[in-house]
N, C-alpha and C. Protein backbone atom coordinates (compact mmCIF):
# COMPACT_ATOMS: atom_id res chain seq x y z
N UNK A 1 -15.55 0.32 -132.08
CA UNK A 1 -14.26 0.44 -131.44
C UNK A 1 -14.26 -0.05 -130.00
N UNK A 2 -15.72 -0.01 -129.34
CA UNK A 2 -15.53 -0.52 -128.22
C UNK A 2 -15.75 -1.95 -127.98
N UNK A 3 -15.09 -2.83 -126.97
CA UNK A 3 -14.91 -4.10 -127.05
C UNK A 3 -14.61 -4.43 -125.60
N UNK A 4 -14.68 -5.69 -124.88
CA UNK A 4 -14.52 -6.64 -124.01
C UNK A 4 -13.08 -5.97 -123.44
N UNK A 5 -12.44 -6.27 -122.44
CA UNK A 5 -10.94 -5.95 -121.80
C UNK A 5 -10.23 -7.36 -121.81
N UNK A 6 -8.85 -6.87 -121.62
CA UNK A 6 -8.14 -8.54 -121.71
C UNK A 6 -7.01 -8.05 -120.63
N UNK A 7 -6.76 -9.46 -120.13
CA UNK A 7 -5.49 -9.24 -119.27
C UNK A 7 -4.23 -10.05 -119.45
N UNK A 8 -3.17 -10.17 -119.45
CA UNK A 8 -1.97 -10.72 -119.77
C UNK A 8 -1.79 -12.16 -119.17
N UNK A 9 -2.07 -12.08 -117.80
CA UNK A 9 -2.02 -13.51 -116.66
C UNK A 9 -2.30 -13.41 -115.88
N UNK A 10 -2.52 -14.45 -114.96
CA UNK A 10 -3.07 -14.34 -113.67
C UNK A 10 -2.41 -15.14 -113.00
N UNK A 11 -2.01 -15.12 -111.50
CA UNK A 11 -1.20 -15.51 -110.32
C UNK A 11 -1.53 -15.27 -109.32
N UNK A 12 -1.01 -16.37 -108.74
CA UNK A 12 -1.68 -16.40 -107.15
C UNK A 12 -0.33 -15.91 -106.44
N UNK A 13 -1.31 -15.60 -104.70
CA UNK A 13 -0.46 -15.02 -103.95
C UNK A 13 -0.64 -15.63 -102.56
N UNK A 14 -0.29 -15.76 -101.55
CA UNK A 14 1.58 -15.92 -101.69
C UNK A 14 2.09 -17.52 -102.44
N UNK A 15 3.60 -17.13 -102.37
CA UNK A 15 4.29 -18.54 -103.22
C UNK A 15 5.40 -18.43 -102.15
N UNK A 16 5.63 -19.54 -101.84
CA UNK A 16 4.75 -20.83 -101.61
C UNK A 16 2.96 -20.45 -100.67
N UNK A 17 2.02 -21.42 -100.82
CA UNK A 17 1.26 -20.99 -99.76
C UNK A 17 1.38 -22.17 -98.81
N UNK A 18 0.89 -21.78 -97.41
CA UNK A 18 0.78 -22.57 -96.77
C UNK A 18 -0.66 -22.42 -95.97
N UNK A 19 -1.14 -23.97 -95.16
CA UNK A 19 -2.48 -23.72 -94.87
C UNK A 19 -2.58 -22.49 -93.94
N UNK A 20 -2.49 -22.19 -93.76
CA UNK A 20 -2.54 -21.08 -92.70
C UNK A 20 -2.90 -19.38 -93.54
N UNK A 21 -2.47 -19.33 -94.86
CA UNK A 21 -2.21 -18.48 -95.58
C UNK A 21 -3.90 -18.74 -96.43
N UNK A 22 -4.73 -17.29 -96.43
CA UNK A 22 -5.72 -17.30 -97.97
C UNK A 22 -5.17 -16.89 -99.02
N UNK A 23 -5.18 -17.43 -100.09
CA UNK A 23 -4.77 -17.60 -101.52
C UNK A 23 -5.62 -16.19 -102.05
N UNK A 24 -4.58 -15.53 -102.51
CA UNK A 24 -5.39 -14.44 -103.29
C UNK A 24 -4.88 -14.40 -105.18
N UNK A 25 -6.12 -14.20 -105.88
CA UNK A 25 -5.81 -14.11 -107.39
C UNK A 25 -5.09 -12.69 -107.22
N UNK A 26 -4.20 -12.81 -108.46
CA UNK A 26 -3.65 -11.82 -109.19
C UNK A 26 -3.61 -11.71 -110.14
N UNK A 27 -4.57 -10.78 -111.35
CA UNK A 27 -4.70 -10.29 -112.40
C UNK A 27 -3.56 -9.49 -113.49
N UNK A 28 -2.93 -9.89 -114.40
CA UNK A 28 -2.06 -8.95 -114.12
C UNK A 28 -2.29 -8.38 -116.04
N UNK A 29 -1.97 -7.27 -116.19
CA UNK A 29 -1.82 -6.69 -117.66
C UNK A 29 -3.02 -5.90 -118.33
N UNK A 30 -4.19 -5.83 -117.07
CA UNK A 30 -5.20 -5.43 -117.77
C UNK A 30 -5.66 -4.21 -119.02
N UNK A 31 -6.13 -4.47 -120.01
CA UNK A 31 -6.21 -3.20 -121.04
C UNK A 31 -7.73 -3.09 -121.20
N UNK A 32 -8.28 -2.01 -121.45
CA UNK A 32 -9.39 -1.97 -122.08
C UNK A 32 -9.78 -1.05 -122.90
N UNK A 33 -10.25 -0.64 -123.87
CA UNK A 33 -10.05 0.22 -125.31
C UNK A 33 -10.63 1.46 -124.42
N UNK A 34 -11.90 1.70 -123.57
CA UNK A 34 -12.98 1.84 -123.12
C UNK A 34 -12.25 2.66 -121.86
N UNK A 35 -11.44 2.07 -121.32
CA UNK A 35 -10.63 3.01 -120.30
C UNK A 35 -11.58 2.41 -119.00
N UNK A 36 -11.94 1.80 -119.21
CA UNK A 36 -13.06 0.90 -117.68
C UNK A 36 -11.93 1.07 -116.82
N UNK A 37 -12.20 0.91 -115.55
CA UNK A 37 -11.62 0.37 -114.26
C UNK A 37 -11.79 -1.30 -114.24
N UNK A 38 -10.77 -2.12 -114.02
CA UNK A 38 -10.54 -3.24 -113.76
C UNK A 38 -11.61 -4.22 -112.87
N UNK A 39 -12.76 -5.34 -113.85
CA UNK A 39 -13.59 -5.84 -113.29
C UNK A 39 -13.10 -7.13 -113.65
N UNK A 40 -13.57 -8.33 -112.57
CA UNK A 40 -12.82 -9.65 -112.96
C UNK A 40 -14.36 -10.32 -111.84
N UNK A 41 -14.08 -11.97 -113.07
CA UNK A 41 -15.51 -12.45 -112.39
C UNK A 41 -14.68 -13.98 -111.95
N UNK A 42 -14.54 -14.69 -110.87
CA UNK A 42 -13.55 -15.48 -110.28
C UNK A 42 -14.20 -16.71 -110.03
N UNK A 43 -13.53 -17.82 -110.86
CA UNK A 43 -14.12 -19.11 -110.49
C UNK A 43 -12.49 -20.03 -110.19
N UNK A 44 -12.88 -20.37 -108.65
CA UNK A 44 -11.83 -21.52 -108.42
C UNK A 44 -12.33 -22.90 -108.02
N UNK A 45 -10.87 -23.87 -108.31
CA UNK A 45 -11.08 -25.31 -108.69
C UNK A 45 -9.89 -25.99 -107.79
N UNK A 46 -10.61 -26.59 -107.39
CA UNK A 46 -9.63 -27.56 -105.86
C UNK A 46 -9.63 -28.76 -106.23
N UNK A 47 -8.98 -29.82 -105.98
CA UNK A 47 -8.44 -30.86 -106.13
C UNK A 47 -8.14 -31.28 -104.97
N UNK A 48 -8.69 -31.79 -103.66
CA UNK A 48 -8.46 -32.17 -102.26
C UNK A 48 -7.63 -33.56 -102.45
N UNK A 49 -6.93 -34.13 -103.30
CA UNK A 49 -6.47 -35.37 -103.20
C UNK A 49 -7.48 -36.58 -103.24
N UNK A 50 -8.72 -36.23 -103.48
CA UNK A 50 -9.49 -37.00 -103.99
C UNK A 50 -8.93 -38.17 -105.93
N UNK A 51 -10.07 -38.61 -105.65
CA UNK A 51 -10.00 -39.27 -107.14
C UNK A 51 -10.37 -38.54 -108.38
N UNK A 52 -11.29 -37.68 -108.04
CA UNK A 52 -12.15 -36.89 -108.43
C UNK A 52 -11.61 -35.70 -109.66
N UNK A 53 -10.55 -35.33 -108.75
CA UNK A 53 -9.42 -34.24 -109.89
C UNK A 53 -10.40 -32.92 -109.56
N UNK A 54 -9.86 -31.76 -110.17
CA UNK A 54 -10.26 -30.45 -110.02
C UNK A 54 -11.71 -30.27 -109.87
N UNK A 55 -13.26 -29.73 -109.32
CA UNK A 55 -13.78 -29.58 -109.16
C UNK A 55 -13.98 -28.08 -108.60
N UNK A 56 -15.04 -27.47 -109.12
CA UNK A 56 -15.19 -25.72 -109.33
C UNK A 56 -15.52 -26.01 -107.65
N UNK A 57 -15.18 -24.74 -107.07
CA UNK A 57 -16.03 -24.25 -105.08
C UNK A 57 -16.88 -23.03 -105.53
N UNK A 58 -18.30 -23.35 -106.42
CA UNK A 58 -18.73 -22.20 -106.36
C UNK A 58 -19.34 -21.59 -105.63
N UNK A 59 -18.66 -22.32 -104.14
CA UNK A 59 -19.54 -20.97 -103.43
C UNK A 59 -18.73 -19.30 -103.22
N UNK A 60 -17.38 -19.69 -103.45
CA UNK A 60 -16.28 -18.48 -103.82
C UNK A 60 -16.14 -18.12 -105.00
N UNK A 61 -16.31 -16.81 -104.94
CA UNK A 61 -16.49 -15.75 -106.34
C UNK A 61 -15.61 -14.83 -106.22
N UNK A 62 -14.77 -14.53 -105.07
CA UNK A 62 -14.05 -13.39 -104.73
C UNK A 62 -12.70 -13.68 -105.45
N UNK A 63 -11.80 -12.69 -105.13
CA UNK A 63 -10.38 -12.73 -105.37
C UNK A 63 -9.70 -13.68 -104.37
N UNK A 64 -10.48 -13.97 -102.89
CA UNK A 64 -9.33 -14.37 -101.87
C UNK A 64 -10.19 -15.69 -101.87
N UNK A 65 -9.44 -17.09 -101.86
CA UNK A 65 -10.00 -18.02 -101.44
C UNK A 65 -9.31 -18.41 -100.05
N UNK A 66 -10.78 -18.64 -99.07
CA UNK A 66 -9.70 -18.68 -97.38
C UNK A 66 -9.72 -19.72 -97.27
N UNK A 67 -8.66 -19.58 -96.28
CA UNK A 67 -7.29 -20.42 -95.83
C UNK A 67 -8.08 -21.79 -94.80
N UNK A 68 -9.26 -21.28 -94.67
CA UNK A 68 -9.97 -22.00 -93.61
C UNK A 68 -11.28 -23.51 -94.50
N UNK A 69 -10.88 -23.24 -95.94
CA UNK A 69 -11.33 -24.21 -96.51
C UNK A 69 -10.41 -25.10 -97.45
N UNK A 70 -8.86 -24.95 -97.09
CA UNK A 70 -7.77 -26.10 -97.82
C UNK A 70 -7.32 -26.59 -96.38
N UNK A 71 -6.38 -27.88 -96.66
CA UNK A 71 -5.83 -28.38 -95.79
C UNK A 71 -4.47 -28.61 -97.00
N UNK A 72 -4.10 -29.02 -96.25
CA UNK A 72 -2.28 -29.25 -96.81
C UNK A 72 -2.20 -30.49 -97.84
N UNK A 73 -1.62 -30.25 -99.05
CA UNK A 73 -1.09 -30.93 -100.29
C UNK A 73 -2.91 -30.92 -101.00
N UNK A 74 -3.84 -29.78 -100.92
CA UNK A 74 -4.59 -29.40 -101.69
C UNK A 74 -4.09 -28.45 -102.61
N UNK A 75 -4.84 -29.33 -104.03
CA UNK A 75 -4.40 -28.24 -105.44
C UNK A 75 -5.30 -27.33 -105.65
N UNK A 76 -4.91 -26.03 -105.60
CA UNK A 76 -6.02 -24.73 -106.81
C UNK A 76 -5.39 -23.93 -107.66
N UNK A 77 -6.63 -24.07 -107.99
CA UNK A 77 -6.35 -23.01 -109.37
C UNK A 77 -7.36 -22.09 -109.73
N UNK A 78 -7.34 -21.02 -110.24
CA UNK A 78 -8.20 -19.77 -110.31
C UNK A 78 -8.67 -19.24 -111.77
N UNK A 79 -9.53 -19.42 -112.32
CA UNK A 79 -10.23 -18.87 -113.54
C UNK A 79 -10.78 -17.76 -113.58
N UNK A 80 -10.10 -16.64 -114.01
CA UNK A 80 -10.45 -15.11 -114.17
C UNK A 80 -10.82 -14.79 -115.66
N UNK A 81 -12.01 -13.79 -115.70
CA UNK A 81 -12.46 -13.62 -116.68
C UNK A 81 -12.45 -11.84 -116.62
N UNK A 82 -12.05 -11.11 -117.29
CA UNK A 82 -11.86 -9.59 -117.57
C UNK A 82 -13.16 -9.48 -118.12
N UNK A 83 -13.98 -7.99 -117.86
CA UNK A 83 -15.18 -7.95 -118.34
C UNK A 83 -15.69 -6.38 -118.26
N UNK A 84 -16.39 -5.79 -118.96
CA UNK A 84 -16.56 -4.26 -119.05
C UNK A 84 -18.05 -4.25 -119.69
N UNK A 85 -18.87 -3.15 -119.49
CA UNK A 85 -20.43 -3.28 -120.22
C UNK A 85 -20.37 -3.42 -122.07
N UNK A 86 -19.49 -4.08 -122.37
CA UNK A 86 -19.35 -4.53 -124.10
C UNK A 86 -19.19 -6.19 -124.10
N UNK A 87 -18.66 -6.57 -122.83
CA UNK A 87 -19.13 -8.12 -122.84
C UNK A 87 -17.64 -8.88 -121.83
N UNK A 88 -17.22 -9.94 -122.48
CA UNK A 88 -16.14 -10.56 -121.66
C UNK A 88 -15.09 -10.93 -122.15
N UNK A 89 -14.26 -10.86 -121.74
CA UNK A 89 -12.33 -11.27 -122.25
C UNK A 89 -12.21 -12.30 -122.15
N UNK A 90 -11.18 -12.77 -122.63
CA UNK A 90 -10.39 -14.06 -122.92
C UNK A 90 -10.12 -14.45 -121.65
N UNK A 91 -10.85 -15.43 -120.93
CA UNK A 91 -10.46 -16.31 -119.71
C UNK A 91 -9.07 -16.73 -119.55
N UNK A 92 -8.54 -16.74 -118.52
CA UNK A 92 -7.35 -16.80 -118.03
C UNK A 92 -7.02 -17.54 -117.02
N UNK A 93 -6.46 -19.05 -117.25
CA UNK A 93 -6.09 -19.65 -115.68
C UNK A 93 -4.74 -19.48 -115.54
N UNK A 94 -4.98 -19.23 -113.42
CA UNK A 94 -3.77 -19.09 -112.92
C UNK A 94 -2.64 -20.91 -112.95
N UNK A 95 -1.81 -20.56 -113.02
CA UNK A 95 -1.04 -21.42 -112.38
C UNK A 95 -1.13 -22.65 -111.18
N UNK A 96 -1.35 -24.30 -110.91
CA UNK A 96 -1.82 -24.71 -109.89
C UNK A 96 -0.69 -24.16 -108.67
N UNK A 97 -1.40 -23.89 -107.54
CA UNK A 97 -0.95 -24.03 -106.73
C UNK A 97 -0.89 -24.93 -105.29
N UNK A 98 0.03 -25.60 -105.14
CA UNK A 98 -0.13 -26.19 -103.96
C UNK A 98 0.22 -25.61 -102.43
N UNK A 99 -0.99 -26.38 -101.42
CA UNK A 99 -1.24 -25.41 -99.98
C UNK A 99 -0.48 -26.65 -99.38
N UNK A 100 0.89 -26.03 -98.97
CA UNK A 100 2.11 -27.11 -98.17
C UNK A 100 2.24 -26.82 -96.62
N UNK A 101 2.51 -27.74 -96.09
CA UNK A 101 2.41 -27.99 -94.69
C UNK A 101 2.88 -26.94 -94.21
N UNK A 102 2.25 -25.79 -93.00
CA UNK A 102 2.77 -25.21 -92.03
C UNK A 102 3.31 -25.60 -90.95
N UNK A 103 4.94 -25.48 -90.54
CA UNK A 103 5.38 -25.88 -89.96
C UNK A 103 5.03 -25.19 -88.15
N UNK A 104 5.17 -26.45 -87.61
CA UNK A 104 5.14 -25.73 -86.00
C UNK A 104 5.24 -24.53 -85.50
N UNK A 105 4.71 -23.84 -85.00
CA UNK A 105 5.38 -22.82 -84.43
C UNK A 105 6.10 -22.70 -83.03
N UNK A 106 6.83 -21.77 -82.93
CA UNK A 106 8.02 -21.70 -81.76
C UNK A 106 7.38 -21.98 -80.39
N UNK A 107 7.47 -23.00 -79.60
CA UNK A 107 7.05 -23.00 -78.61
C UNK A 107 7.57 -22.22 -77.11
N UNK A 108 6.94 -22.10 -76.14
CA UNK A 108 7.54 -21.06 -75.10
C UNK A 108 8.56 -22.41 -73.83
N UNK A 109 9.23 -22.05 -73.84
CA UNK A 109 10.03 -22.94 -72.94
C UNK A 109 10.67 -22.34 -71.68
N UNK A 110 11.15 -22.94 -70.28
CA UNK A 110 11.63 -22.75 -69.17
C UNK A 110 12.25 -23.76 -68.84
N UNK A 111 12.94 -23.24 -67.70
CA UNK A 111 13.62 -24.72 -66.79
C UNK A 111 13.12 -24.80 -65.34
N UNK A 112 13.06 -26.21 -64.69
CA UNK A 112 12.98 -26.69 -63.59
C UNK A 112 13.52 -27.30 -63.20
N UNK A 113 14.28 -27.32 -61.90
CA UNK A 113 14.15 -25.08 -61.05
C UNK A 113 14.96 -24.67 -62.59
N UNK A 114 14.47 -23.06 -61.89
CA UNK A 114 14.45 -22.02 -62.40
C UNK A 114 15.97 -21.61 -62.24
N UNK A 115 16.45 -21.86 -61.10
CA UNK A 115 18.03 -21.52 -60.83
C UNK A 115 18.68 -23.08 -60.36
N UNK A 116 18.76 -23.99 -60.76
CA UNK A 116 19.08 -25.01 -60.40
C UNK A 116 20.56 -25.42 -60.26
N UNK A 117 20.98 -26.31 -58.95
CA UNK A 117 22.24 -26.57 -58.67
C UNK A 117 22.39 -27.64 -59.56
N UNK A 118 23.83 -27.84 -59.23
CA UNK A 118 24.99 -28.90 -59.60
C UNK A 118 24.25 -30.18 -59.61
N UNK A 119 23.80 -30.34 -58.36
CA UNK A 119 23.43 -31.88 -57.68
C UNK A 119 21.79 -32.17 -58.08
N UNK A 120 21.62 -31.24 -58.96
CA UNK A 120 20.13 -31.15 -59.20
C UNK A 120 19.68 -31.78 -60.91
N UNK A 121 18.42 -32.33 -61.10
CA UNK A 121 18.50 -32.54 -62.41
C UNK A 121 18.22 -31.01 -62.83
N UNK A 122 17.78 -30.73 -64.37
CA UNK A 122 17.13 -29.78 -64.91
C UNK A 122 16.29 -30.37 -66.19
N UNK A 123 15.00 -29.77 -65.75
CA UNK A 123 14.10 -30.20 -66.80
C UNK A 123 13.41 -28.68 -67.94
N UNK A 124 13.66 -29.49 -69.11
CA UNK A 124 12.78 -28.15 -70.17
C UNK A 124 12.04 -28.27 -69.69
N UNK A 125 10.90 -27.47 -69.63
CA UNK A 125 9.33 -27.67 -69.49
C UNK A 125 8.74 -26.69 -70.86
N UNK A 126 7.72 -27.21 -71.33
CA UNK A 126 7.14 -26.93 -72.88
C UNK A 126 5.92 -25.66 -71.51
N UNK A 127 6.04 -24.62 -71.78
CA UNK A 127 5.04 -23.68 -71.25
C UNK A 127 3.92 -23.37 -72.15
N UNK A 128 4.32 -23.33 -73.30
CA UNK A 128 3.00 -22.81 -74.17
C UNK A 128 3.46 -23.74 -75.09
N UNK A 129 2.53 -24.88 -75.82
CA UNK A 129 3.13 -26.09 -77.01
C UNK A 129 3.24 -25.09 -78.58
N UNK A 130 3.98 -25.37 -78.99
CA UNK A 130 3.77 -25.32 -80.42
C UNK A 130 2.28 -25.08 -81.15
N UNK A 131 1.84 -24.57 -81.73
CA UNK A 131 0.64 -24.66 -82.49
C UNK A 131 1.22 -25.11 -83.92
N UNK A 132 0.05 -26.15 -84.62
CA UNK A 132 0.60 -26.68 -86.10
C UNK A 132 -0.63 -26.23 -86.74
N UNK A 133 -0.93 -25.49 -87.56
CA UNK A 133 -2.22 -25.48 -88.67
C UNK A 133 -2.43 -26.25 -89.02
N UNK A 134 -2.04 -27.29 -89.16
CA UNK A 134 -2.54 -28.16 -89.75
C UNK A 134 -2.97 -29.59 -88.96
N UNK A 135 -2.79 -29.18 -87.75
CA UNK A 135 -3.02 -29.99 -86.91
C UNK A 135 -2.42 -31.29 -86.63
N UNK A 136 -1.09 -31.31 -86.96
CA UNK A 136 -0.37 -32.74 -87.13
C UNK A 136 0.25 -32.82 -85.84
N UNK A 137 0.70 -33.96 -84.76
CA UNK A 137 0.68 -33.76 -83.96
C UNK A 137 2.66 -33.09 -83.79
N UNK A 138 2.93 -32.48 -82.87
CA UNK A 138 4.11 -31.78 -82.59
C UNK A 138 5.32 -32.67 -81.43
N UNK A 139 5.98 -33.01 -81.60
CA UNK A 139 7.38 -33.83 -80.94
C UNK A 139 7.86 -32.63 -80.73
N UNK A 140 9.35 -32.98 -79.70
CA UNK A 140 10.12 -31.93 -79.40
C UNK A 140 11.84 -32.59 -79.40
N UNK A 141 12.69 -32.00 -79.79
CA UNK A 141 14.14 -32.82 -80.23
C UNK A 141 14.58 -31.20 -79.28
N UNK A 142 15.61 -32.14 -78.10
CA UNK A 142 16.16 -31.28 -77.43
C UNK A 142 18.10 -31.43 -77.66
N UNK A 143 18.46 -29.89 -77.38
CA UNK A 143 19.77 -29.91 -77.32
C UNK A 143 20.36 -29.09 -76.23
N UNK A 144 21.45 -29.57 -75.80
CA UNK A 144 21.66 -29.06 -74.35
C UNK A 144 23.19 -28.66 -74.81
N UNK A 145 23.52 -27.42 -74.30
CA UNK A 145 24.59 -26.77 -74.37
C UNK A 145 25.13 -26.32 -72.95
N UNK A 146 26.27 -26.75 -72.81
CA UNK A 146 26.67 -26.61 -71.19
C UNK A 146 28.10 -25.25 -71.30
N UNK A 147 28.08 -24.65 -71.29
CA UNK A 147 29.57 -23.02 -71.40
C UNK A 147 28.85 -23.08 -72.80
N UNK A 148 28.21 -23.42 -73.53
CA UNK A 148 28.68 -22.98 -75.22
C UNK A 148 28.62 -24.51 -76.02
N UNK A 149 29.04 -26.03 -75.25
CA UNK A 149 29.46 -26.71 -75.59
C UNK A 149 28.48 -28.04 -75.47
N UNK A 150 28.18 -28.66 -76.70
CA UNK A 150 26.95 -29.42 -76.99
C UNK A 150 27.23 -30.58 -76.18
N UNK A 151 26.07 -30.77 -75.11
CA UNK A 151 26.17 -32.57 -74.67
C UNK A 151 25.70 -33.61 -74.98
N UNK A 152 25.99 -34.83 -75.04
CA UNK A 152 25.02 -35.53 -75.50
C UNK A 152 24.13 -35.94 -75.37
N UNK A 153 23.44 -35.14 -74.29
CA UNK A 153 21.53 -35.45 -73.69
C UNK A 153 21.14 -34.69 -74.46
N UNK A 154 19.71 -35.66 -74.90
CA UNK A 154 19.19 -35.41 -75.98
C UNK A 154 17.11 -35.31 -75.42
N UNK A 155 17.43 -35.59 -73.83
CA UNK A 155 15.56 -35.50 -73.80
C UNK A 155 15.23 -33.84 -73.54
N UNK A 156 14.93 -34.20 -72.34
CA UNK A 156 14.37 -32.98 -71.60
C UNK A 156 14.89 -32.72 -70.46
N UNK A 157 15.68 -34.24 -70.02
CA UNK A 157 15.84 -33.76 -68.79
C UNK A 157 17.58 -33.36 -68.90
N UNK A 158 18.51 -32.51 -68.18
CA UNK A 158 19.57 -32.43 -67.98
C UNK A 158 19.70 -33.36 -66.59
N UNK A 159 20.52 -34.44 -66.62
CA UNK A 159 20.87 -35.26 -65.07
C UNK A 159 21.63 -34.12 -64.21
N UNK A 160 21.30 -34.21 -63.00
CA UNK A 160 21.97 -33.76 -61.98
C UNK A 160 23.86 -34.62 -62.18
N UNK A 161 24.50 -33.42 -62.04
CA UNK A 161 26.25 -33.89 -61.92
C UNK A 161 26.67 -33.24 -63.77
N UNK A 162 25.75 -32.77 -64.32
CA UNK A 162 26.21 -32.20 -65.80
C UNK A 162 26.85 -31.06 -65.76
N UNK A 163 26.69 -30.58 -65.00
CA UNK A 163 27.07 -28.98 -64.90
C UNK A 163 28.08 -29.10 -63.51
N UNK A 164 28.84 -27.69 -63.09
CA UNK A 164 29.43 -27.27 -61.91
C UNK A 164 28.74 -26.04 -61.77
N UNK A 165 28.95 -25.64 -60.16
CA UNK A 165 28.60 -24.28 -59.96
C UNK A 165 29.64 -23.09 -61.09
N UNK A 166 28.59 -22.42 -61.22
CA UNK A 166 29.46 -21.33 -62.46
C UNK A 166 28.87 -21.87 -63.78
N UNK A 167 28.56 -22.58 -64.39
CA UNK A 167 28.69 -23.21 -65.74
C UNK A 167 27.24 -22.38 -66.09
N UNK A 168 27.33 -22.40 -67.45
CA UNK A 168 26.29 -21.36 -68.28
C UNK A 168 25.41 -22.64 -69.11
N UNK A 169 24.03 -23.09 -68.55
CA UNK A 169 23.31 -23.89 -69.42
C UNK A 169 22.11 -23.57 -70.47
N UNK A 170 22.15 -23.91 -71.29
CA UNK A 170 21.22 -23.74 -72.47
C UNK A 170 20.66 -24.88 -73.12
N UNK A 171 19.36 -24.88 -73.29
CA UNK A 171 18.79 -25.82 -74.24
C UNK A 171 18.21 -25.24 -74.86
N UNK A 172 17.84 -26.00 -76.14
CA UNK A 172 17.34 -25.93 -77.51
C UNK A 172 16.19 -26.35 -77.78
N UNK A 173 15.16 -26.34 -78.04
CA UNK A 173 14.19 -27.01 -77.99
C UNK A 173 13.23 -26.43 -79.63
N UNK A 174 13.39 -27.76 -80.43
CA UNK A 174 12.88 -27.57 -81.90
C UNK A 174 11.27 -28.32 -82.11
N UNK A 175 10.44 -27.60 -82.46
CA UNK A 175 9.40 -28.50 -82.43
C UNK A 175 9.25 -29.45 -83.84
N UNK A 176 8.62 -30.42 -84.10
CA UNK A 176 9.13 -31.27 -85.49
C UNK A 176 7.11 -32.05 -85.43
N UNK A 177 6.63 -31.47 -86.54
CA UNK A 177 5.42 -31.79 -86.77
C UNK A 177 5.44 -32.93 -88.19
N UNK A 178 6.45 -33.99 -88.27
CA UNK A 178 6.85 -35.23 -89.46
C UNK A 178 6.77 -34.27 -90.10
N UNK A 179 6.64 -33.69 -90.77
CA UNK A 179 7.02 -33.32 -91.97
C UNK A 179 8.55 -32.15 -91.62
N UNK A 180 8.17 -30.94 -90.95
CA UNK A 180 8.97 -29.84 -91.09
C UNK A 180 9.29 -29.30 -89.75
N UNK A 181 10.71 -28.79 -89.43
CA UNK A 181 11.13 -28.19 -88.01
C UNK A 181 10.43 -27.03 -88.20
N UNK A 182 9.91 -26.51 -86.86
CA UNK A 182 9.41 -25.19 -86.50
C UNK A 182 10.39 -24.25 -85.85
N UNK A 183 10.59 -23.21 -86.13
CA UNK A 183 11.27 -22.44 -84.62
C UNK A 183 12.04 -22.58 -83.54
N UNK A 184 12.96 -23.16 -83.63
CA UNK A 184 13.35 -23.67 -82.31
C UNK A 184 13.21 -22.07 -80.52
N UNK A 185 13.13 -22.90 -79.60
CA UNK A 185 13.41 -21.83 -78.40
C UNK A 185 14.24 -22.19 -77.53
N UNK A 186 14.78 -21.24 -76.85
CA UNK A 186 15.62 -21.63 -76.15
C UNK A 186 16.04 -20.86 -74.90
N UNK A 187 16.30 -21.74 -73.87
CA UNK A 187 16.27 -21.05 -72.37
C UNK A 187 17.53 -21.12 -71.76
């Protein structure tokens, strides 16, 4: 009567992933006649965009494969095997998943000056850049709002004569790593 355990499917976590994120298996449905506690033996298979196609990383055996050995538009996939002291279950692959570009993150922004006149330019200044996981390099697409109301300067700098004394200025500042906008900030 006693026998091997089986599990229903297996899935990865999170969806979408991104590089920044470790991929963890998820087992899911486990039974065992035997009443065991849930044992699983983990082989994953990457596909770096090589020619090569899927190839096992056996140096990972765990549930979590980290985040610090994919780079972006790498394929995996996870081979779980259910297992109890009567022997081994029906192998189970997860679903491929692809590790997609992390977008920029929000960069810290100011102006110069800090209180600036009429007759003065005004410049964003990037205080802390964007960070990209993936290391792609980061641009910045600015938008300048003068009462509420969009102008058509589009760098960094606001020209001196854009504004009057009184007027309420704001810029926008989106970071853009080619592929995906990050966060925009704004001062």
């Amino acid at each position: 009567d006693n026998g091997p355990p089986s599990i229903d499917s297996v899935s990865t976590s999170p969806v979408p992933v991104y590089t920044d994120d470790d991929l963890l298996a998820v087992p899911n449905g486990w039974v065992d006649v035997t009443g065991g506690s849930p044992r699983y033996r983990y082989r994953w298979f990457i596909d770096d965009g090589g020619t090569s196609g899927f190839v096992e990383d056996a140096s990972i055996t765990t549930a979590t494969y980290p985040n610090g050995k994919t780079e972006k538009h790498d394929l995996l996939y996870v081979e779980v095997t259910p297992y109890n002291d009567y022997g081994d279950g029906m192998i189970m692959d997860s679903a491929v998943a692809e590790v997609l570009n992390s977008p920029p993150e929000q960069p810290s922004v100011a102006f110069d000056p800090s209180s600036p006149q009429p007759d003065q330019n005004v410049q964003a200044v990037i205080l802390v850049p964007s960070y990209d996981a993936d290391g792609d390099p980061v641009t910045y697409e600015y938008q300048w709002l003068i009462n509420g109301v969009v102008s058509t300067e589009t760098t960094n700098v606001l020209p001196a004569g854009s504004s009057v004394n009184g007027d309420t200025i704001e810029v926008v500042v989106t970071p853009w790593d080619g592929e995906e906008y990050g966060t925009p900030a704004s001062v």
